[in-house]
Protein backbone atom coordinates (compact mmCIF):
# COMPACT_ATOMS: atom_id res chain seq x y z
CA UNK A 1 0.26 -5.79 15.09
CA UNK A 2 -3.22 -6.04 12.96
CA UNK A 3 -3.49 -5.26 8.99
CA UNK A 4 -6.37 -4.04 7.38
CA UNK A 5 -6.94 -2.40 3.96
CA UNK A 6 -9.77 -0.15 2.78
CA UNK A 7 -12.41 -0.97 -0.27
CA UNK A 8 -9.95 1.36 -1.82
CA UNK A 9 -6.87 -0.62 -1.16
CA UNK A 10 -8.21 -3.88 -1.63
CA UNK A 11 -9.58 -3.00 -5.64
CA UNK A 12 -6.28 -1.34 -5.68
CA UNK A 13 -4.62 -4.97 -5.32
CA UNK A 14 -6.59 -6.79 -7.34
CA UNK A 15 -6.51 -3.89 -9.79
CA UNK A 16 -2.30 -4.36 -9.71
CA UNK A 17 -2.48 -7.85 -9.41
CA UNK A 18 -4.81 -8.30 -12.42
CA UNK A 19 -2.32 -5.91 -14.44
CA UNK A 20 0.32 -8.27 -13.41
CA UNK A 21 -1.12 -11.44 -14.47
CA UNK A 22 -1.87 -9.44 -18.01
CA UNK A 23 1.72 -8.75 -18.13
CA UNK A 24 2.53 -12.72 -17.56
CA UNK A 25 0.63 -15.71 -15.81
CA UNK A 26 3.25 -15.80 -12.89
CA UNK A 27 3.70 -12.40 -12.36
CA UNK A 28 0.73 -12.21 -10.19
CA UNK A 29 1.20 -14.30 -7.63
CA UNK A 30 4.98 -13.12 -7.73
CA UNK A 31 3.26 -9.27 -7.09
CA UNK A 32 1.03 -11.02 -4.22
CA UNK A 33 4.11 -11.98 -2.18
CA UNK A 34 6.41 -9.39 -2.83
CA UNK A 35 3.16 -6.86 -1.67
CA UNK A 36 2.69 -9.17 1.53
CA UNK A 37 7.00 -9.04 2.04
CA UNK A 38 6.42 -5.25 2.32
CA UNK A 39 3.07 -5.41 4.44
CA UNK A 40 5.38 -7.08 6.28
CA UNK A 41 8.49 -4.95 6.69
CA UNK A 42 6.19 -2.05 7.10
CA UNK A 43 4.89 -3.62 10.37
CA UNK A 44 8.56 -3.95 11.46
CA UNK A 45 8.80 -0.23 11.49
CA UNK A 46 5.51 1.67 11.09
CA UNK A 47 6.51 4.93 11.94
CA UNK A 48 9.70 4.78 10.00
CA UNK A 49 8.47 5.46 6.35
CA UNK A 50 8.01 8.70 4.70
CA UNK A 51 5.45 11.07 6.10
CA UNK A 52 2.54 11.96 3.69
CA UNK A 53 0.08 13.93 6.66
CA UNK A 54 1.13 14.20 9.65
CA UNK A 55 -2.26 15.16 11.55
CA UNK A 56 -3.32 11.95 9.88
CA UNK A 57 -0.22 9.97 10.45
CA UNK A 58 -0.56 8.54 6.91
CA UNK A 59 2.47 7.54 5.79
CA UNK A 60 3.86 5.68 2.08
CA UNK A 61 6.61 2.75 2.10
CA UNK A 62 7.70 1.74 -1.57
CA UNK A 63 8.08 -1.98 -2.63
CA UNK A 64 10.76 -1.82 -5.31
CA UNK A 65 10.33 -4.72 -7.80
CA UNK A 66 7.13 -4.09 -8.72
CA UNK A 67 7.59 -0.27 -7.58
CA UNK A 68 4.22 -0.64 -5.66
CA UNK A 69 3.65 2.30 -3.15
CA UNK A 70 1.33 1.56 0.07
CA UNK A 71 -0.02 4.41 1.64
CA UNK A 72 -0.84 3.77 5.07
CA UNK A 73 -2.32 4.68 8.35
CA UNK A 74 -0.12 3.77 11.62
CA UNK A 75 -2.75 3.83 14.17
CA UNK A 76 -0.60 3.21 17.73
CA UNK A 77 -2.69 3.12 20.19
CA UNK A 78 -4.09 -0.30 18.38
CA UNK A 79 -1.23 -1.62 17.07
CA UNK A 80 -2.64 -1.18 14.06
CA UNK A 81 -1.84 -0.82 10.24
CA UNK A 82 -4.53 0.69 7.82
CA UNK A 83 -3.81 0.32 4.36
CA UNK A 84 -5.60 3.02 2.51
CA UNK A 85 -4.09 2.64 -1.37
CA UNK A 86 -1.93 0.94 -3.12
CA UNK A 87 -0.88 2.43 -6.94
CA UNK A 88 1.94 1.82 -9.25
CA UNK A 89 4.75 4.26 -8.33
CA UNK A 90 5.11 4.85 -12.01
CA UNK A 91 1.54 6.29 -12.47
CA UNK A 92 0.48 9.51 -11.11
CA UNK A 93 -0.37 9.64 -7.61
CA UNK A 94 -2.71 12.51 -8.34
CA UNK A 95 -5.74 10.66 -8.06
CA UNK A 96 -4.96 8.15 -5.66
CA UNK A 97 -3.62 11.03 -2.86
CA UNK A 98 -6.93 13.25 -3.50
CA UNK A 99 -8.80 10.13 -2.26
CA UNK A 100 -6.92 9.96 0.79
CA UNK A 101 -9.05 13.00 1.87
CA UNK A 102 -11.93 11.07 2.19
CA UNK A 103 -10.72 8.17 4.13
């Protein structure tokens, strides 16, 4: 199984890690691992997270200590995972799901 994220996702990490280190110094690499721990279980199950478009197959899996939602594209005929955001489950998604049309 391959990972990849978008120019979208990956300023979406550093965006959220940068906020994290703001918050305190070791928060940030704290936020790094706990975001690869659910890259991680996400490739354990790909198609068993919520459903955001199902033509697409993108789907969302929420890391809860840093409530950190990944939206994601399962892509199975490559054993692939396509990370296409990544936003703070406490902000609104409005902005971030609108992009997801252009991906």
């Amino acid at each position: 199984m391959t990972t990849s994220l978008s120019s979208l996702a990956n300023k979406d990490l550093l965006r959220q890690a940068k906020f994290w280190e703001k918050q305190a110094a070791h928060l940030a690499p704290e936020f790094l691992d706990s975001f690869q721990d659910a890259v991680d279980t996400v490739a354990l199950a790909p198609e068993g997270y919520r459903l955001l478009n199902r033509d697409r197959n993108i789907r969302k899996f929420v890391e809860q200590r840093f409530h950190t939602v990944i939206v994601y594209r399962f892509i199975k005929s490559e054993e692939k995972i396509r990370i296409l955001r990544i936003y703070d489950g406490r902000m609104n998604p409005q902005e971030f799901l609108e992009s997801l049309d252009k991906l």
